[in-house]
Protein backbone atom coordinates (compact mmCIF):
# COMPACT_ATOMS: atom_id res chain seq x y z
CA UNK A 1 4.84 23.78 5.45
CA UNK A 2 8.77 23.02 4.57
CA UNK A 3 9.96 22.29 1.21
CA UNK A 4 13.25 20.37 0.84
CA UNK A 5 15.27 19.77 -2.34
CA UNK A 6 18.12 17.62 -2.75
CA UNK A 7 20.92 17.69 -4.96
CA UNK A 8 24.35 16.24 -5.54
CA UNK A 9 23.99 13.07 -6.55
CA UNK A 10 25.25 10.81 -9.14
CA UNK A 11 27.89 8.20 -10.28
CA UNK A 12 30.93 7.29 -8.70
CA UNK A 13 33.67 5.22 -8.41
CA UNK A 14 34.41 2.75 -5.25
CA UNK A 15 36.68 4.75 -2.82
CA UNK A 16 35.14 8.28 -4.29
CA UNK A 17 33.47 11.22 -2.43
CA UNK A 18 30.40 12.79 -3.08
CA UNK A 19 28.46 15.71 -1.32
CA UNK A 20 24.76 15.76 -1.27
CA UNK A 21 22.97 19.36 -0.22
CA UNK A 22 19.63 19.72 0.76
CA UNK A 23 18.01 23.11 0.46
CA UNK A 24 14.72 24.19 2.58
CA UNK A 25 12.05 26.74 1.97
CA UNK A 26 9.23 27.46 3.50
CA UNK A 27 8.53 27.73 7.13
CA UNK A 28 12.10 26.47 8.29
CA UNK A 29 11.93 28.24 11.57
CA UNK A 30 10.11 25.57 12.49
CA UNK A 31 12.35 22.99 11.92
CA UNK A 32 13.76 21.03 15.02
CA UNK A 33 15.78 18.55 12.87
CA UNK A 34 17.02 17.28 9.48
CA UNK A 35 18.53 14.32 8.55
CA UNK A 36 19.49 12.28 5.57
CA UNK A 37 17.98 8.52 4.74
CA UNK A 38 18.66 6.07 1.95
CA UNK A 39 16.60 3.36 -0.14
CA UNK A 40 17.96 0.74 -2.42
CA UNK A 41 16.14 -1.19 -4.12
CA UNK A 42 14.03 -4.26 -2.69
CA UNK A 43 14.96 -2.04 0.97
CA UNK A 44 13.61 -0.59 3.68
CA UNK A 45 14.19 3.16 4.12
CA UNK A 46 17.85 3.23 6.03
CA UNK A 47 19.08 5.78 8.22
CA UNK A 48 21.59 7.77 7.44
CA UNK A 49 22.42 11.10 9.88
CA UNK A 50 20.51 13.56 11.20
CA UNK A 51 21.56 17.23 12.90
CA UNK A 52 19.21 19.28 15.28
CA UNK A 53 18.50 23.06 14.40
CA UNK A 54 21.58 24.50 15.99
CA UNK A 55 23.89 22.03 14.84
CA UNK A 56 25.47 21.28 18.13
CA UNK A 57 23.94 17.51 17.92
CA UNK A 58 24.91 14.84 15.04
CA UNK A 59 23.55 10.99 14.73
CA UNK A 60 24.40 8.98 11.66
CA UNK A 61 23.18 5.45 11.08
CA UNK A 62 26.09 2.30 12.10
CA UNK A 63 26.84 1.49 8.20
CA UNK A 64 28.33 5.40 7.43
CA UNK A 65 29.92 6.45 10.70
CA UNK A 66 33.77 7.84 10.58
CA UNK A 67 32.63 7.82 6.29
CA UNK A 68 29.65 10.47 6.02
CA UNK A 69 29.42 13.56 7.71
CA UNK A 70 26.37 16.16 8.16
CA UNK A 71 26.68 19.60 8.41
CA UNK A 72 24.44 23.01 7.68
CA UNK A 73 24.82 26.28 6.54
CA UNK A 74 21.62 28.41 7.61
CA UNK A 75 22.66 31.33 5.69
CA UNK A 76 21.89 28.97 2.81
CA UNK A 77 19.21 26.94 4.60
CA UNK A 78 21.34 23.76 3.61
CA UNK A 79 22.16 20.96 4.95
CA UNK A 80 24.81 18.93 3.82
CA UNK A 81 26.52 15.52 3.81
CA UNK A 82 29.61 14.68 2.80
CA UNK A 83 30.39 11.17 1.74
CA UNK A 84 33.70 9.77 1.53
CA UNK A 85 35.37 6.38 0.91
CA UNK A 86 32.00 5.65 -0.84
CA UNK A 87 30.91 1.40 -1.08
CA UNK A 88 28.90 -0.61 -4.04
CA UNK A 89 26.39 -1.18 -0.94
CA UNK A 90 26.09 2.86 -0.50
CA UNK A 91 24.05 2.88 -3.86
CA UNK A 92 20.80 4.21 -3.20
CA UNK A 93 18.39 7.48 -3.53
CA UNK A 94 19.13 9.44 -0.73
CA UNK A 95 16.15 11.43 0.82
CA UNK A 96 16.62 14.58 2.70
CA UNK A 97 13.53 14.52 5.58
CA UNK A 98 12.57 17.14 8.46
CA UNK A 99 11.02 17.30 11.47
CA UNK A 100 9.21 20.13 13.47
CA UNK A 101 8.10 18.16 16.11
CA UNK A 102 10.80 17.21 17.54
CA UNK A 103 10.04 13.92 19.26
CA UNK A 104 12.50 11.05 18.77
CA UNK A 105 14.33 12.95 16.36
CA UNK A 106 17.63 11.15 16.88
CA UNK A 107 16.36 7.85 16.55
CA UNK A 108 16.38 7.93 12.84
CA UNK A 109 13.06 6.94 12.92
CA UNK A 110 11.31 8.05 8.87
CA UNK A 111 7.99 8.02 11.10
CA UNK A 112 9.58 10.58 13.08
CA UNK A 113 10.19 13.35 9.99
CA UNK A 114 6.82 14.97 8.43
CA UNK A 115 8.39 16.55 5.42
CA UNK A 116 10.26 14.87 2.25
CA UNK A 117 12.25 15.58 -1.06
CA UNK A 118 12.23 13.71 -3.78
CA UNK A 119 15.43 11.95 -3.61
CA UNK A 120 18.61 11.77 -5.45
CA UNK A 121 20.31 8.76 -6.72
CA UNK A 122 24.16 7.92 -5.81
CA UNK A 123 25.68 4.77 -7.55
CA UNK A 124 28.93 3.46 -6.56
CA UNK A 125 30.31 1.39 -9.00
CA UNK A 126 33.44 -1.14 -7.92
């Protein structure tokens, strides 16, 4: 079982940065993969990025490339992204998700992760 906890979010301004950190517990020697996805609302579950367990691999959905960027600190068990020249259309809850299968990992498929935070909103205002 993996626990994952998000944190970061909030309110900002058009142009603005924010960093989002997602913190694991549990049995995270397991996990292959985490990425980050996004909801708004009346949408489907977006991809964001994803990074495999040694880092050496990075995805991130068409909407956030050369803007977001993914990284993770195991000594912390944290996974972060970093969000720059933030939009109005980049308001959402962002979910952190893992996977310890493996699979199709860098598809940024949600069918593809097994474990879930809760989400944290990020609302970019113009």
């Amino acid at each position: 079982q993996v626990e994952l906890v998000e944190s970061g979010g909030g309110s900002v301004q058009a142009g603005g940065s924010l960093r989002l950190s997602c913190t694991a517990s549990g049995e995270i020697n397991t996990v292959y993969a985490r990425a980050w996805f996004r909801q708004a609302p009346g949408k489907e579950r977006e991809f964001v990025a994803v990074i495999n367990w040694t880092g050496s691999s990075t995805y991130y959905g068409e909407s956030v490339k050369g803007r977001f960027s993914i990284a993770r600190d195991n000594a912390e068990n944290t996974v972060h992204l970093q969000m720059n020249s933030l939009k109005p259309e980049d308001t959402a809850v962002y979910y952190c998700a893992a996977t310890v299968r493996g699979g199709r990992w860098f598809e940024g498929l949600p069918a593809e992760y097994e474990y879930w935070g809760q989400g944290t909103q990020v609302t970019v205002s113009s």
